[in-house]
C-alpha atoms as a PDB file:
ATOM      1  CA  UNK A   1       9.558  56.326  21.018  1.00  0.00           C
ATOM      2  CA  UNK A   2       7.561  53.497  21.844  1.00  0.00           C
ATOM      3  CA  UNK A   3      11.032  51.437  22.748  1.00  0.00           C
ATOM      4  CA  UNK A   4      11.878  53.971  24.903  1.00  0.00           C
ATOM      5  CA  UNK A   5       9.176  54.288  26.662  1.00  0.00           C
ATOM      6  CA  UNK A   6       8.896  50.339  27.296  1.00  0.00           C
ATOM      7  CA  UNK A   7      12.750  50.484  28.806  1.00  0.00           C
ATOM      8  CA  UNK A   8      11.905  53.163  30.874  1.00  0.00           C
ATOM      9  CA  UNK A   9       8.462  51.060  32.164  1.00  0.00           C
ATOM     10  CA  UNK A  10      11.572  47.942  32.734  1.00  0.00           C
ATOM     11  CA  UNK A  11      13.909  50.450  34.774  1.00  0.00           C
ATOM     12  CA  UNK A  12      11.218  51.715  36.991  1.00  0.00           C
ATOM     13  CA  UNK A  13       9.584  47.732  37.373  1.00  0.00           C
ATOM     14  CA  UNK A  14      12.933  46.821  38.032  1.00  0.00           C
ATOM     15  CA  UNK A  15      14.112  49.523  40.768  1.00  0.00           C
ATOM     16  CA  UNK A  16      10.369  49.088  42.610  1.00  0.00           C
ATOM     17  CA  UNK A  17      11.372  45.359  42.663  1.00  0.00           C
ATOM     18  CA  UNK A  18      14.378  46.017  44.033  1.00  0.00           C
ATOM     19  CA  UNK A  19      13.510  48.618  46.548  1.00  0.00           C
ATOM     20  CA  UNK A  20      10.809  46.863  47.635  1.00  0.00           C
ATOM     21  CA  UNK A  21      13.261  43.410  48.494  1.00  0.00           C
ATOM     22  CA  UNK A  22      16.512  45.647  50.038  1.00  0.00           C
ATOM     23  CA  UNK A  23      16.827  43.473  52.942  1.00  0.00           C
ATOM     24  CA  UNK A  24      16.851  40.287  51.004  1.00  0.00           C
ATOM     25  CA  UNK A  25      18.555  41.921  48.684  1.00  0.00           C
ATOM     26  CA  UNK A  26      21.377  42.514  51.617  1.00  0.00           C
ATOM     27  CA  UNK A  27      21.440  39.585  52.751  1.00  0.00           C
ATOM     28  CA  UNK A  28      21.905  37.396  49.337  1.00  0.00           C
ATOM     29  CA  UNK A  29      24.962  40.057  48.359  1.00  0.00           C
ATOM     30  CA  UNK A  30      26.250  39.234  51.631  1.00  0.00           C
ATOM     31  CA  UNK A  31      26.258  35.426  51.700  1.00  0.00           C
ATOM     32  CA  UNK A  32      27.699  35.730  48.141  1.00  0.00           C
ATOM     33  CA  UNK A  33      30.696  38.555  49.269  1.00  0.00           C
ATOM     34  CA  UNK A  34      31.383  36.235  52.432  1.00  0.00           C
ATOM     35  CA  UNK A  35      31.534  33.506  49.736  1.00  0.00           C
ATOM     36  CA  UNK A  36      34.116  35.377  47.664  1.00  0.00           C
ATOM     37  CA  UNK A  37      36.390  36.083  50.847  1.00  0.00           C
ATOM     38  CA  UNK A  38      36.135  32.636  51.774  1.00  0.00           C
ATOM     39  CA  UNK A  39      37.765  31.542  48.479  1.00  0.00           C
ATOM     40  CA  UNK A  40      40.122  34.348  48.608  1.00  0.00           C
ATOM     41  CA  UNK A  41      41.335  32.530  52.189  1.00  0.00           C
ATOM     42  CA  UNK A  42      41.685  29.455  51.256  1.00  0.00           C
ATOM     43  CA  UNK A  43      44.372  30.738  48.574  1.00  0.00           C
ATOM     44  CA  UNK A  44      46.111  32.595  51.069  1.00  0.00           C
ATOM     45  CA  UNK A  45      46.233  29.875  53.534  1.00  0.00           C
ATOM     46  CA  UNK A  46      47.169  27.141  51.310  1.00  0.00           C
ATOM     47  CA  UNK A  47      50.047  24.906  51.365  1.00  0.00           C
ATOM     48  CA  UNK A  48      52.783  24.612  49.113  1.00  0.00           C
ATOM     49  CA  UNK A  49      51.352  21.461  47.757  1.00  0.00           C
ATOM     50  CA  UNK A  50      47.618  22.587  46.829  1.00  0.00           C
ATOM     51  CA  UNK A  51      49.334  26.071  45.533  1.00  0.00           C
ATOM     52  CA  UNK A  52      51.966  24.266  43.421  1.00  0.00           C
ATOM     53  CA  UNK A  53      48.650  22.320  42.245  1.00  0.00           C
ATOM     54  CA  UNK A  54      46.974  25.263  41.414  1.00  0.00           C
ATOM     55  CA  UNK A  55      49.638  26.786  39.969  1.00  0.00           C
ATOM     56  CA  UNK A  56      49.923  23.692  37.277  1.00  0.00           C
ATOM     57  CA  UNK A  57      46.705  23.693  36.823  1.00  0.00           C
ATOM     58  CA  UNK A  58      46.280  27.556  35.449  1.00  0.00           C
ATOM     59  CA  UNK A  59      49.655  27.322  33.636  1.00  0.00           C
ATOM     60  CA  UNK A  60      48.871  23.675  31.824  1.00  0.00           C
ATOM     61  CA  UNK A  61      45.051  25.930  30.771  1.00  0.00           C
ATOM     62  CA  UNK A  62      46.819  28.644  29.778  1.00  0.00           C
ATOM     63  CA  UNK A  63      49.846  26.328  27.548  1.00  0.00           C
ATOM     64  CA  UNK A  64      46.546  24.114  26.087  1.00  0.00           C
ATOM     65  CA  UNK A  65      44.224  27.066  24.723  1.00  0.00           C
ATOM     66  CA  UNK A  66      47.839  28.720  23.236  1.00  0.00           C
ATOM     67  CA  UNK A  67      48.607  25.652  21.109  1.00  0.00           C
ATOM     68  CA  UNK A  68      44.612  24.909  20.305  1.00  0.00           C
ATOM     69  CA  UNK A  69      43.297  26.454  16.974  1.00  0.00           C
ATOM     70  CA  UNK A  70      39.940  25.976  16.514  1.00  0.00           C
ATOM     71  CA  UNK A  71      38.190  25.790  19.735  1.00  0.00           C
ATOM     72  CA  UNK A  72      34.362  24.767  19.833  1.00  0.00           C
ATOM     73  CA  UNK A  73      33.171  27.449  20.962  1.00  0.00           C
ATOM     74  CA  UNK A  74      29.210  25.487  19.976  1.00  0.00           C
ATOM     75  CA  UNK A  75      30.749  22.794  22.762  1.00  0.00           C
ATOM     76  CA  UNK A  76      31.306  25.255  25.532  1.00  0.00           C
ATOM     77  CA  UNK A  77      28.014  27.308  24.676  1.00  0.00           C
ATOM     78  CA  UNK A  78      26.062  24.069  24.954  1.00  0.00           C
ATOM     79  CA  UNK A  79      27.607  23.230  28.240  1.00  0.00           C
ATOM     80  CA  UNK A  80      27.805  26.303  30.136  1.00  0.00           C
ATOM     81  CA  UNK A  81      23.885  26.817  28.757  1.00  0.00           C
ATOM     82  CA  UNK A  82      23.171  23.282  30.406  1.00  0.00           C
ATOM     83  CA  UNK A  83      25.118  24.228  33.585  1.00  0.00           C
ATOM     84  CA  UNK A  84      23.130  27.204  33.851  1.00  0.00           C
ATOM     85  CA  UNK A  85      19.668  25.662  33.029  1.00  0.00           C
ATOM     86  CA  UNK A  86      20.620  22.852  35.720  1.00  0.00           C
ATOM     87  CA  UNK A  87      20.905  25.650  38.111  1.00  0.00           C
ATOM     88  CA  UNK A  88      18.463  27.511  37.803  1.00  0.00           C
ATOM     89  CA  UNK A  89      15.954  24.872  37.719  1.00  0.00           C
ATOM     90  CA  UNK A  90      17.887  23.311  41.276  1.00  0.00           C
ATOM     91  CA  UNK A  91      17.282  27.408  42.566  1.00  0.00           C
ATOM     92  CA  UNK A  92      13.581  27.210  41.267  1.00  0.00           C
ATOM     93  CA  UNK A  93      13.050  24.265  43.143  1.00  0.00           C
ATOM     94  CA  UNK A  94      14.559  24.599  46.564  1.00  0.00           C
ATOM     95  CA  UNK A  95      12.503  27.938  46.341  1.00  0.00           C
ATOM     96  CA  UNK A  96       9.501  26.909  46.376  1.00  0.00           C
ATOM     97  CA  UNK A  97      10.041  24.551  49.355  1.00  0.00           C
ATOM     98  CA  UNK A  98      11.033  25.507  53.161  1.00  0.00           C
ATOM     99  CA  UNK A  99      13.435  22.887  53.299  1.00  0.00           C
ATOM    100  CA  UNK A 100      15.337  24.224  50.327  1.00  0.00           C
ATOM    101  CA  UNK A 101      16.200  27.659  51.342  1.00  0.00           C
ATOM    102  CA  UNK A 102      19.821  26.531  52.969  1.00  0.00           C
ATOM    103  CA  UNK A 103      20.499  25.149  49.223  1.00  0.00           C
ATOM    104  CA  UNK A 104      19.540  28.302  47.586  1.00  0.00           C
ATOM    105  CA  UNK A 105      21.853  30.202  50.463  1.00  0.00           C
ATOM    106  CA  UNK A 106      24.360  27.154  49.666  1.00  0.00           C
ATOM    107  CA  UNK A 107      24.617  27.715  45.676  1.00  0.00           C
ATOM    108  CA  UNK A 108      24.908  31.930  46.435  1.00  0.00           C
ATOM    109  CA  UNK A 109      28.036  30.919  48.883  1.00  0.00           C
ATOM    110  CA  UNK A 110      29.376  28.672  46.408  1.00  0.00           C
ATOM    111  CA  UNK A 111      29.363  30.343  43.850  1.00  0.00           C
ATOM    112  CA  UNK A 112      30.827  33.392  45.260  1.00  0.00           C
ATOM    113  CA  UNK A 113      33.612  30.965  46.318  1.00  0.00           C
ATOM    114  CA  UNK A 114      34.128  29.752  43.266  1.00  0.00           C
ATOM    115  CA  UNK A 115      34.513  33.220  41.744  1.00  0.00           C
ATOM    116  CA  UNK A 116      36.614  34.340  44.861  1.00  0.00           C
ATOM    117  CA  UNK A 117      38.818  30.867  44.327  1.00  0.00           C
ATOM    118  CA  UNK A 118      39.234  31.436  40.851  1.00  0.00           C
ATOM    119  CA  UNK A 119      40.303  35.549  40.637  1.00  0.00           C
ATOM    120  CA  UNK A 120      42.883  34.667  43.601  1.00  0.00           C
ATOM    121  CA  UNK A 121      44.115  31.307  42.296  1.00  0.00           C
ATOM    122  CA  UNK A 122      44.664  33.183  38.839  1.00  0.00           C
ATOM    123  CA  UNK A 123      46.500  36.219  40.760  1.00  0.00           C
ATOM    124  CA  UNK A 124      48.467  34.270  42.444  1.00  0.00           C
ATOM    125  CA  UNK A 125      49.914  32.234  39.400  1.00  0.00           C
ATOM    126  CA  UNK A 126      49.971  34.854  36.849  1.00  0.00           C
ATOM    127  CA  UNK A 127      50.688  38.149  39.606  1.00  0.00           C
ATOM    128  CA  UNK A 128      48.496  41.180  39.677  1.00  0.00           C
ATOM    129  CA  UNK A 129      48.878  42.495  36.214  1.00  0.00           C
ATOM    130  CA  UNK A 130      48.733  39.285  34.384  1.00  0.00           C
ATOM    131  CA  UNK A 131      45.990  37.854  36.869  1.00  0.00           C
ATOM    132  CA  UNK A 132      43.958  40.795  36.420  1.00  0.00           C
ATOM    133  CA  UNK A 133      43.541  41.122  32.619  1.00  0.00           C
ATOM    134  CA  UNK A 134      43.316  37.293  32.524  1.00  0.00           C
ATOM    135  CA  UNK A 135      40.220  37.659  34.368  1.00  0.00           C
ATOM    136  CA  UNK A 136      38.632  40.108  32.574  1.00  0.00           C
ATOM    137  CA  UNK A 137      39.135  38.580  29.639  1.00  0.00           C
ATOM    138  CA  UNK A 138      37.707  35.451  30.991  1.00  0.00           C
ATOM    139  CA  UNK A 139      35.406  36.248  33.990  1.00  0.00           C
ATOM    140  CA  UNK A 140      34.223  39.696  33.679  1.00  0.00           C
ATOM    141  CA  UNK A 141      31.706  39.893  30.923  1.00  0.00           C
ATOM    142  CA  UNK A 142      29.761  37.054  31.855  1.00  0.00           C
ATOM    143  CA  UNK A 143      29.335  37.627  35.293  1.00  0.00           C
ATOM    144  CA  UNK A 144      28.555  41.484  35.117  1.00  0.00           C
ATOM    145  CA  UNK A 145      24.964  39.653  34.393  1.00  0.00           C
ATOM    146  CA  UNK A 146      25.410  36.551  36.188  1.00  0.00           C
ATOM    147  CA  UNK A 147      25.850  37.674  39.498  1.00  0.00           C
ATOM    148  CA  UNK A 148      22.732  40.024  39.499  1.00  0.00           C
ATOM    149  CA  UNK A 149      20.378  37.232  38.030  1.00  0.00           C
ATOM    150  CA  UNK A 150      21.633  34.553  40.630  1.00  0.00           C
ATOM    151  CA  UNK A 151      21.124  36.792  43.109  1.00  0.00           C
ATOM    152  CA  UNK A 152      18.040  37.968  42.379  1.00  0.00           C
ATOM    153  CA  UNK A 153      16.562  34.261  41.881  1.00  0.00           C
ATOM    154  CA  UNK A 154      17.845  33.913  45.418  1.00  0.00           C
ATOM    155  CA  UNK A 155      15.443  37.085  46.558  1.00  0.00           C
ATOM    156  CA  UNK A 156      13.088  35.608  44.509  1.00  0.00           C
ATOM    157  CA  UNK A 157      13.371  31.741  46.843  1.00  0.00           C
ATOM    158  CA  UNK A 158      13.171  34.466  49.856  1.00  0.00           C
ATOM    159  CA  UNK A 159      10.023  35.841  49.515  1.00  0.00           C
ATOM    160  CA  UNK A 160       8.003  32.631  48.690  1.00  0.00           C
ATOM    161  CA  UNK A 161       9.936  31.700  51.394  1.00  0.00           C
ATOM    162  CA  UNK A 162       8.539  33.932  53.675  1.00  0.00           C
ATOM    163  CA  UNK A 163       5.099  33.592  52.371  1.00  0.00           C
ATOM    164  CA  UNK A 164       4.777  29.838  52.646  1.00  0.00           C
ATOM    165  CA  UNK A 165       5.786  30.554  56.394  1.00  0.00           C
ATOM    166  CA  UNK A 166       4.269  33.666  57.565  1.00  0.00           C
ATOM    167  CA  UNK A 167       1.030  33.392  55.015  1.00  0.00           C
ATOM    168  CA  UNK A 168      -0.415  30.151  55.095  1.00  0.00           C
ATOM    169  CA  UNK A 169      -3.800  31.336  52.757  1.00  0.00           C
ATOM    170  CA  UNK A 170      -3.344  28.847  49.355  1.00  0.00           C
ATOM    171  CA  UNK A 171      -4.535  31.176  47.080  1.00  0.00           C
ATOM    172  CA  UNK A 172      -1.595  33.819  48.214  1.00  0.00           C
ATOM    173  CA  UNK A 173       1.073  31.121  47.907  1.00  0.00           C
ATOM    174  CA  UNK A 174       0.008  29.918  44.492  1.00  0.00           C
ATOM    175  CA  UNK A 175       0.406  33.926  43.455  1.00  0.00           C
ATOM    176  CA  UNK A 176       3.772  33.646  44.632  1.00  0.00           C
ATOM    177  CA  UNK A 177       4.868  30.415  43.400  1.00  0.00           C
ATOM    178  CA  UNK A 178       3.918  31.667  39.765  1.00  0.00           C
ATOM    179  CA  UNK A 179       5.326  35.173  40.410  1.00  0.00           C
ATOM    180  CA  UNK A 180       8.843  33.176  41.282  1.00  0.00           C
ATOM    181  CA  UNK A 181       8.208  30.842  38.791  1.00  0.00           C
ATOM    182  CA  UNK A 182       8.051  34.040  36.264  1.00  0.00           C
ATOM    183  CA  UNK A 183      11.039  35.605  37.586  1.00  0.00           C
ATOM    184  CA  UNK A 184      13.356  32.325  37.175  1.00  0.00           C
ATOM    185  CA  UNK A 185      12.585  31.857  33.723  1.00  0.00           C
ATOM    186  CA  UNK A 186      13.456  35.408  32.984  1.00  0.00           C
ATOM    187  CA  UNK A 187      16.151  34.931  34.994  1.00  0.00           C
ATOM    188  CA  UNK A 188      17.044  32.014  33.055  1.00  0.00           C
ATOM    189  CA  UNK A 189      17.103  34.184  29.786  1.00  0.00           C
ATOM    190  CA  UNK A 190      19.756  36.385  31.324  1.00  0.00           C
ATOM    191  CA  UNK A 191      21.289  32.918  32.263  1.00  0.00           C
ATOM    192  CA  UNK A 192      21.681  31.971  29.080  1.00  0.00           C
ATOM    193  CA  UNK A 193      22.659  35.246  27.597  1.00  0.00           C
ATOM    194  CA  UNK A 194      25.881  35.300  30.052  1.00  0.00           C
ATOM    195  CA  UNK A 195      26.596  31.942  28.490  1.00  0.00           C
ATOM    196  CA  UNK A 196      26.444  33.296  25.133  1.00  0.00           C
ATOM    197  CA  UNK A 197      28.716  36.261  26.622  1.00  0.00           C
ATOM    198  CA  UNK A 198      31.147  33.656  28.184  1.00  0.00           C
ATOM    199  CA  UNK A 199      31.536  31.127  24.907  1.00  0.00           C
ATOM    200  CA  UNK A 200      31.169  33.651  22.212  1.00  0.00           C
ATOM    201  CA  UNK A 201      32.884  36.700  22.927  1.00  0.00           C
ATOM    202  CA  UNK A 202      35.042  36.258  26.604  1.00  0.00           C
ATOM    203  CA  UNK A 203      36.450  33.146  25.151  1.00  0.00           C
ATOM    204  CA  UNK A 204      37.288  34.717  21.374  1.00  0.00           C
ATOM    205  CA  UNK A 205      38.848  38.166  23.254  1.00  0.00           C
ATOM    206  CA  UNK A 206      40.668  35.565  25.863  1.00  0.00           C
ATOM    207  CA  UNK A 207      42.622  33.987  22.136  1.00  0.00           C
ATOM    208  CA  UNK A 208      43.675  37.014  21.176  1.00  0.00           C
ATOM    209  CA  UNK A 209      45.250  38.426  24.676  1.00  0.00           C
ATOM    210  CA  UNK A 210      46.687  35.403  25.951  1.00  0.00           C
ATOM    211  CA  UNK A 211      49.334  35.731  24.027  1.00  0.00           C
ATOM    212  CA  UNK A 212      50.242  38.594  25.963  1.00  0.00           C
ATOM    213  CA  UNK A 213      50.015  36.256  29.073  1.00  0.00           C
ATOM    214  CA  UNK A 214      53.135  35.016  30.750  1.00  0.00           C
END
């Protein structure tokens, strides 16, 4: 009862916080969809060299974790966990600085490039079918929780943001410095739980189906 009750006191913190940041909300999902599309593009548009590139690239990942055995699965946990940790202290950062807000907007495009890139660049060697199960196999799971935290470390860099520049009372800004501070470490945890996601279970369902890749 008592667990229940706690959840539910999570789900309503969580909707207030979100209600109560829409607009940044908006505009982070936005940068990060525009992000996406932009990686999408540049697979569309790309010549025959960079596609016959990409196209090696995939295949030559796909041939390598066929033939491997035993794959280290403590290897990629410790490096995706150290990618992730990297970020979200660069995100923590920029936030609380006025000069870092374009790198926090920067990392949201990026990285919604990156997944854009990736999806289309996987399509487009393996074809719809084949493209799409690879990447739920691979990118899915991961990123179901990914995407929200990122983003909502980005709201996070907004509002101090806004407070350093529209509030210029110390006491306020300190509140809000710890208040992002507190919401990038959870952040983190959720960080760190995709990575567990992505080395421990994407990667292990990703062995079995590829074999039913090309």
């Amino acid at each position: 009862m008592n667990k229940k009750i706690r959840m539910s006191n999570w789900k309503k913190v969580i909707i207030e916080y979100m209600k109560n940041n829409s607009k940044e909300y908006i505009l982070v999902m936005l940068i990060f969809i525009i992000g996406i599309l932009l990686g999408v593009m540049v697979i569309n548009n790309t010549s025959t060299e960079n596609s016959n590139n990409i196209i090696t690239y995939i295949s030559n990942f796909i041939d390598r974790f066929k033939t491997t055995e035993n794959i280290d699965t403590y290897g990629l946990l410790a490096e995706s966990i150290k990618s992730n940790v990297i970020l979200a202290i660069i995100v923590w950062f920029a936030g609380t600085t006025i000069i870092g807000m374009p790198v926090v907007l920067g990392i949201i495009l990026f990285r919604g490039f990156s997944l854009g890139f990736t999806i289309s660049g996987t399509i487009f060697t393996l074809g719809v079918q084949q493209g799409i199960v690879f990447c739920l196999l691979i990118i899915f799971l991961q990123n179901i929780i990914f995407i929200p935290a990122l983003l909502t470390m980005g709201v996070s860099s907004i509002k101090l943001y806004k407070s350093i520049v529209t509030d210029r009372r110390k006491e306020n800004i300190k509140i809000e410095i710890i208040r992002h501070t507190i919401i990038s470490l959870i952040m983190l945890g959720i960080l760190v739980i995709s990575s567990i996601i992505e080395s421990e279970i994407s990667v292990r369902l990703l062995k079995i189906g590829i074999k039913y890749i090309k």
